[in-house]
N, C-alpha and C. Protein backbone atom coordinates (compact mmCIF):
# COMPACT_ATOMS: atom_id res chain seq x y z
N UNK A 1 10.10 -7.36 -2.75
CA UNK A 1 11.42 -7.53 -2.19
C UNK A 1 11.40 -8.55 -1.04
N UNK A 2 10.55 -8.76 -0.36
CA UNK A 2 10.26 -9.36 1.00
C UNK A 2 10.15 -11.09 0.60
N UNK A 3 9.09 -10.73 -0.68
CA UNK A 3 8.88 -12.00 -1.08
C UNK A 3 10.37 -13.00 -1.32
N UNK A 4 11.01 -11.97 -2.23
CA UNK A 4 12.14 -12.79 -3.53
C UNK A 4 13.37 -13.30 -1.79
N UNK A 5 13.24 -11.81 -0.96
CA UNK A 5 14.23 -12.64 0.26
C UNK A 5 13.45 -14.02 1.00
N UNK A 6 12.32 -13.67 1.06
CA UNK A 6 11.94 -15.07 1.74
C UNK A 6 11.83 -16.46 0.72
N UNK A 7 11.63 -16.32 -0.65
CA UNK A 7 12.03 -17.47 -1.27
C UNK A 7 13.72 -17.62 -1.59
N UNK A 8 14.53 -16.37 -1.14
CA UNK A 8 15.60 -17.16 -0.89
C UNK A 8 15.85 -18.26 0.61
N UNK A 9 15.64 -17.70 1.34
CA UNK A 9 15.69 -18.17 2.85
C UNK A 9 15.18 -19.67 2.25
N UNK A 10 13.77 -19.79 1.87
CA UNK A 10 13.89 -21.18 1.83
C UNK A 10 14.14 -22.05 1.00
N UNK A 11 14.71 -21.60 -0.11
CA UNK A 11 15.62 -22.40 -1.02
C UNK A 11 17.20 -22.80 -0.10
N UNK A 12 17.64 -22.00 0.85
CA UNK A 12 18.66 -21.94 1.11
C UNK A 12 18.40 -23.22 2.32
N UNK A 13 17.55 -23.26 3.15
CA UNK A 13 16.69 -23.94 4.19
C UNK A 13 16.59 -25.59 4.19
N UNK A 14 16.17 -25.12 2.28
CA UNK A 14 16.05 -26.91 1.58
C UNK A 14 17.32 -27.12 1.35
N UNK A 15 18.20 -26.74 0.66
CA UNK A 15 19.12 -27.14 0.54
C UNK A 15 19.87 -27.40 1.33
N UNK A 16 20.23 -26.80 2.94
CA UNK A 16 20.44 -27.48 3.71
C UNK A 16 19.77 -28.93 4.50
N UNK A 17 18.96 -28.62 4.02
CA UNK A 17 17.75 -30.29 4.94
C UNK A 17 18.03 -31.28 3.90
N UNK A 18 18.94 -30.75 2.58
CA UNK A 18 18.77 -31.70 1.32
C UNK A 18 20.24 -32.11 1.42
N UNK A 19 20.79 -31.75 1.67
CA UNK A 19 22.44 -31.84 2.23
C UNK A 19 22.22 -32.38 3.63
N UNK A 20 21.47 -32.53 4.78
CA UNK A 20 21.76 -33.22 5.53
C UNK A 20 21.69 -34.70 5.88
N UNK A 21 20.30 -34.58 5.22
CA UNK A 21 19.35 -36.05 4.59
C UNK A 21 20.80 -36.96 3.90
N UNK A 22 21.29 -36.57 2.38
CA UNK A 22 22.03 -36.95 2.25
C UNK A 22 23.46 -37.62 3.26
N UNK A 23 23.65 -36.60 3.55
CA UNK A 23 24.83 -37.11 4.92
C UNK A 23 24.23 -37.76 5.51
N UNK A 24 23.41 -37.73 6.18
CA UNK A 24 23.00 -38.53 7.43
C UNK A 24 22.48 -40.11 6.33
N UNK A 25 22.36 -40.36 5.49
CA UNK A 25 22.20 -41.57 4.69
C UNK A 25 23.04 -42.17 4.59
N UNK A 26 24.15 -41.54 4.51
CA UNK A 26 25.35 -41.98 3.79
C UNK A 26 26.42 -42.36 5.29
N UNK A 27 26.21 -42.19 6.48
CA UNK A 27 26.41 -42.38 7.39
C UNK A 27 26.61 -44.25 8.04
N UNK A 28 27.97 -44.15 8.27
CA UNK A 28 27.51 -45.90 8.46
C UNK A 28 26.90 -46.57 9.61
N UNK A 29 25.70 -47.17 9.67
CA UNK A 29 25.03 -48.26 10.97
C UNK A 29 25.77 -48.71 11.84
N UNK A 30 25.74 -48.11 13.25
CA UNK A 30 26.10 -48.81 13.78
C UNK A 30 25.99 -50.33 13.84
N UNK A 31 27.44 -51.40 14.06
CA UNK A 31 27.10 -52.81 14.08
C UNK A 31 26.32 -53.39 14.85
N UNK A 32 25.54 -54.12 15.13
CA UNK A 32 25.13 -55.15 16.28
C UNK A 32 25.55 -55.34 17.44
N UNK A 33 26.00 -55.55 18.03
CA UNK A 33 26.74 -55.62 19.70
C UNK A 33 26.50 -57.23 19.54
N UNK A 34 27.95 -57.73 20.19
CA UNK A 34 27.48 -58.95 21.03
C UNK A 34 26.23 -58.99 22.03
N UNK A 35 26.08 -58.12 23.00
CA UNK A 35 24.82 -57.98 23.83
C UNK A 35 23.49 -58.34 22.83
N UNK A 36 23.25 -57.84 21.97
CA UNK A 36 21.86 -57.91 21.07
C UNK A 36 22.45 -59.47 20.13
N UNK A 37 23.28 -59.83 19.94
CA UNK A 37 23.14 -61.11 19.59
C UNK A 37 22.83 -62.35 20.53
N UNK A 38 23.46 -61.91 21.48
CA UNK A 38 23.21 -62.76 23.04
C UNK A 38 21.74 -62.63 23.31
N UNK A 39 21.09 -61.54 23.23
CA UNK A 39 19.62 -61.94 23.61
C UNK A 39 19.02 -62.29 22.73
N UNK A 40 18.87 -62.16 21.35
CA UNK A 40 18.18 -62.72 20.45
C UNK A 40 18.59 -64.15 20.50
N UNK A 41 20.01 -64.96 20.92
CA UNK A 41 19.94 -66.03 21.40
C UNK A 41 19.09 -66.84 22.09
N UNK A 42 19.51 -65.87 23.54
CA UNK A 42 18.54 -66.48 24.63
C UNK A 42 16.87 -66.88 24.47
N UNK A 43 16.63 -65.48 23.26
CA UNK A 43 15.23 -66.26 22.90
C UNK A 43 15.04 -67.35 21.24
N UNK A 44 15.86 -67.32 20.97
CA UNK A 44 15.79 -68.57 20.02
C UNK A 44 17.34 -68.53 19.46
N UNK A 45 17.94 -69.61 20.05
CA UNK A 45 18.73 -70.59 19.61
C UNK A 45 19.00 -70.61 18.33
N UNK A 46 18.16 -72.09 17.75
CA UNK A 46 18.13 -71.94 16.35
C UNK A 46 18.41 -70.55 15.83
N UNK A 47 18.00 -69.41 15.98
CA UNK A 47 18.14 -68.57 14.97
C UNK A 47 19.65 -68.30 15.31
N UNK A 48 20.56 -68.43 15.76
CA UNK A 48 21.74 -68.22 16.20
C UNK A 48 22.76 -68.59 15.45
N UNK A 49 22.45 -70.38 15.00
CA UNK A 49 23.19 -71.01 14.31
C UNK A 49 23.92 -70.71 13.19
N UNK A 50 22.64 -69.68 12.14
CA UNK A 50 23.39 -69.54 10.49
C UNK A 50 24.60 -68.29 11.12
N UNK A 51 24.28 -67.60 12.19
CA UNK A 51 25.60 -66.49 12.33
C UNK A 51 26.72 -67.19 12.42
N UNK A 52 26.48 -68.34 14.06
CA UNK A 52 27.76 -68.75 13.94
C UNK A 52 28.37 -69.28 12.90
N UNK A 53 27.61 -70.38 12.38
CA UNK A 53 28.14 -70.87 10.95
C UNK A 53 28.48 -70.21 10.09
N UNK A 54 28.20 -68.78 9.61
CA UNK A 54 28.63 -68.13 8.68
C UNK A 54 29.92 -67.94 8.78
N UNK A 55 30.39 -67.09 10.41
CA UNK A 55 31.45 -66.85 11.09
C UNK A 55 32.55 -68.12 10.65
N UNK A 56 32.06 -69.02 11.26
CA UNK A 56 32.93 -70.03 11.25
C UNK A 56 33.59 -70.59 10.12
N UNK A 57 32.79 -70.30 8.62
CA UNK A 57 32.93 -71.43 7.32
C UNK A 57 33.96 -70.03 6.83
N UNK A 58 33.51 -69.03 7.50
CA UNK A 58 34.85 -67.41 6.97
C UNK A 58 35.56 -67.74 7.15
N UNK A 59 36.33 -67.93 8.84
CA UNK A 59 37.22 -68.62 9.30
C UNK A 59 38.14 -69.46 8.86
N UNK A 60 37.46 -70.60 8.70
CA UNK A 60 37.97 -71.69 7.86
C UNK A 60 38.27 -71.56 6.65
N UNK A 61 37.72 -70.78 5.86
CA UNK A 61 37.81 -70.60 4.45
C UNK A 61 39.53 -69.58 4.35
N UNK A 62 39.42 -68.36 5.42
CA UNK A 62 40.96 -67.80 5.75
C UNK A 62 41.92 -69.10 6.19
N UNK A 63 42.61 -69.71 4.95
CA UNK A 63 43.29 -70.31 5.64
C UNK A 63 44.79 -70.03 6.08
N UNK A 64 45.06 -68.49 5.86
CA UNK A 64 46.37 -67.69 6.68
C UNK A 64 46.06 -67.83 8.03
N UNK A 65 44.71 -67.80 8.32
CA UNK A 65 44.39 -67.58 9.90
C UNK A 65 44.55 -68.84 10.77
N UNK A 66 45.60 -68.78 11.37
CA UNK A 66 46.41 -69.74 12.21
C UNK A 66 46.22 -69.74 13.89
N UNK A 67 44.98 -68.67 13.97
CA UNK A 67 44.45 -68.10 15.27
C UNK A 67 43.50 -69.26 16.21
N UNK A 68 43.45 -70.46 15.17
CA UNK A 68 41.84 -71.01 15.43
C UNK A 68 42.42 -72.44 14.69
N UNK A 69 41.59 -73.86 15.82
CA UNK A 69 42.15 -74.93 14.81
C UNK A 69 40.55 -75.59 15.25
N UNK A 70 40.14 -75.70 13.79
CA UNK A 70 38.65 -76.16 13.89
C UNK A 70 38.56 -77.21 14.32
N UNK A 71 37.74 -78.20 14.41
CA UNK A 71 37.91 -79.78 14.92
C UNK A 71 36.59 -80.50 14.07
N UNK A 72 36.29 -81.73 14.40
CA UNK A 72 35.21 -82.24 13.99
C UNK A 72 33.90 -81.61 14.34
N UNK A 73 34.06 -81.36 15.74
CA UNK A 73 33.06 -80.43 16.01
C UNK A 73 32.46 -79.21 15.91
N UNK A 74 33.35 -78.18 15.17
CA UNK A 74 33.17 -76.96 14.66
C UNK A 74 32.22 -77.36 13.44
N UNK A 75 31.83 -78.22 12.89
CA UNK A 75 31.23 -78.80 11.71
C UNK A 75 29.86 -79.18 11.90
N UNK A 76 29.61 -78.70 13.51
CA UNK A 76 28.53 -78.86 13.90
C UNK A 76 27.48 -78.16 14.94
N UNK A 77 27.14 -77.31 14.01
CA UNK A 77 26.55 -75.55 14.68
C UNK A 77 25.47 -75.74 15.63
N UNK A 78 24.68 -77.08 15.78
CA UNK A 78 24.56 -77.52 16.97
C UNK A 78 24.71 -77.95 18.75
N UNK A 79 26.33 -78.22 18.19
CA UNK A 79 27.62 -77.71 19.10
C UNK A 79 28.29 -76.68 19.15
N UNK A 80 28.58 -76.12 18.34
CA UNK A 80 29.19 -74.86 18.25
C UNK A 80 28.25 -73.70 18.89
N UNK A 81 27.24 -73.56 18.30
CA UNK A 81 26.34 -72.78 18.21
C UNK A 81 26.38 -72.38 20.39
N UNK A 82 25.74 -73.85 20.80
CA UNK A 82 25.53 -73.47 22.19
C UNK A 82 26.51 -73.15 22.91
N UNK A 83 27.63 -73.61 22.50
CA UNK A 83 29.38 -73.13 22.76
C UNK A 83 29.49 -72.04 23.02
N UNK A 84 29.47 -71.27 21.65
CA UNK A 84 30.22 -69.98 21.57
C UNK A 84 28.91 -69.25 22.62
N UNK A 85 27.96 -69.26 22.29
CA UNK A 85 26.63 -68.53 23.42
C UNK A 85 27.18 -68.14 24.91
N UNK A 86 27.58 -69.74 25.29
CA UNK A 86 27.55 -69.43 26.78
C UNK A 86 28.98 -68.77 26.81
N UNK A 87 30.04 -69.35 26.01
CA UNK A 87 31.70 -68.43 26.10
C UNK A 87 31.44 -66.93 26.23
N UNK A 88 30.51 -66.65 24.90
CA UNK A 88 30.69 -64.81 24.94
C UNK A 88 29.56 -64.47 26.17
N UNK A 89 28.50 -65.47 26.86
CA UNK A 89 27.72 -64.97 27.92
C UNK A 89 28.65 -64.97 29.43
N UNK A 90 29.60 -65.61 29.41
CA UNK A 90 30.63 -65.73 30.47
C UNK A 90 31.51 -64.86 30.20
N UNK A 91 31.69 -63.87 28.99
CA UNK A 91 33.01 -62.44 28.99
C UNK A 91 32.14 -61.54 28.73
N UNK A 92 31.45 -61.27 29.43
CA UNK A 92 30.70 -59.95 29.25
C UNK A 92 31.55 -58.91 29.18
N UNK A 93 32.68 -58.98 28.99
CA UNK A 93 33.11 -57.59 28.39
C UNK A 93 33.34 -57.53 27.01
N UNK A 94 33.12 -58.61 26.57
CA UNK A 94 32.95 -58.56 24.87
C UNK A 94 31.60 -57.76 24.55
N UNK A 95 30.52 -57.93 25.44
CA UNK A 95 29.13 -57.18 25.09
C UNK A 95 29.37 -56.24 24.66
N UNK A 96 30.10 -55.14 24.30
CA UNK A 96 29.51 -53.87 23.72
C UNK A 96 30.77 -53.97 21.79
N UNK A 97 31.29 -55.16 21.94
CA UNK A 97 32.04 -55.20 20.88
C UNK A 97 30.95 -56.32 19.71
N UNK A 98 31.24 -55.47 17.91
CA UNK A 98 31.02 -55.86 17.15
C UNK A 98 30.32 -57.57 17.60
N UNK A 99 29.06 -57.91 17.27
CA UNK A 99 28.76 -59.54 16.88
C UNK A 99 30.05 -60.69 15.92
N UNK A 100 30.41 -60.26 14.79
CA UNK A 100 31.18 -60.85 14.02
C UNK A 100 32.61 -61.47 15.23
N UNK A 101 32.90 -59.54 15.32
CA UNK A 101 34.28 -59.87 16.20
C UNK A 101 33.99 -60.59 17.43
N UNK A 102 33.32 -60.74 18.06
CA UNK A 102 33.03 -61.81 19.69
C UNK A 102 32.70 -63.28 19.11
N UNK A 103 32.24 -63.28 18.07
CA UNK A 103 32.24 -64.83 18.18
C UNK A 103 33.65 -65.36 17.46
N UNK A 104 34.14 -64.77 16.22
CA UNK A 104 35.41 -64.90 15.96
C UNK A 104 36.21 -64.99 17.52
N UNK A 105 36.60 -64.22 19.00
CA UNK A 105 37.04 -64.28 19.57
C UNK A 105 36.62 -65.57 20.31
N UNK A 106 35.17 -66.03 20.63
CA UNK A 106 34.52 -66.69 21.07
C UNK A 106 35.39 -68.16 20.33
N UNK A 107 35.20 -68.65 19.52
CA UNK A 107 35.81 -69.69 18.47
C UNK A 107 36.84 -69.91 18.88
N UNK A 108 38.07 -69.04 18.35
CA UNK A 108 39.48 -68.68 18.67
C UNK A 108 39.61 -69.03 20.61
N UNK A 109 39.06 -69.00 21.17
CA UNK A 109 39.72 -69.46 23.15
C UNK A 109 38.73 -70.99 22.71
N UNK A 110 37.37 -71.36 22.41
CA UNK A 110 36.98 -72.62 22.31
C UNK A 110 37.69 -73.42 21.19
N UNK A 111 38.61 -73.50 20.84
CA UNK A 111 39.08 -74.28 19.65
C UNK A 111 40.33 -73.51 19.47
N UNK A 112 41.66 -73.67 20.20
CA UNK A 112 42.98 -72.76 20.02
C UNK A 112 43.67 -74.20 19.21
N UNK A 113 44.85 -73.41 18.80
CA UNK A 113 45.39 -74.70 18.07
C UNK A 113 46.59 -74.71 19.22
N UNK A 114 46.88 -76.06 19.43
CA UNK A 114 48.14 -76.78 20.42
C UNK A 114 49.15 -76.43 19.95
N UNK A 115 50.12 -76.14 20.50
CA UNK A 115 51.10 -75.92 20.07
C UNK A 115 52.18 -76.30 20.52
């Protein structure tokens, strides 16, 4: 009798650790922070570039988005790249918001369209 209750207990045991595992998998990652993109900046540059550029060719590619007016120079993640760096290193209150969303914001005040 002792036995059959204690192989219930831990059938019941696993199945909870097997149900949590699950949940906790299925759980979504927190994003990146501007802060952790900013320092992986500060120590290499170059690696910086394909984000912004990715960001940017999204951007451009939304062409409803009337938020942002690219220029010749947005075409050049060389420029861009060290741009947007020091913009989102000068609003440190973007640091604890999404990477994607700060440089999208970052872009959008360096490149507004005239109006």
């Amino acid at each position: 009798m002792a036995r059959a209750i204690l192989l219930i207990v831990v059938f019941v045991l696993a199945q909870a650790s097997l149900a949590f595992a699950i949940n906790d998998k299925d759980k979504p990652k927190p994003k990146p922070k501007v802060s952790t993109f900013l320092a992986r900046c500060k120590a290499d540059l170059e690696g910086c570039t394909q984000k912004v550029s990715d960001i940017s060719l999204e951007m451009v590619a939304n062409v409803a988005d009337q938020t942002w007016c690219p220029t010749a120079e947005t075409d050049d993640v060389r420029i861009t790249t060290p741009k947007t760096v020091d913009w989102l290193t000068a609003h440190p209150e973007l640091a604890g918001k999404p990477i994607d969303e700060g440089i999208k914001t970052a872009l959008r005040q360096l490149y507004p369209c005239k109006r």
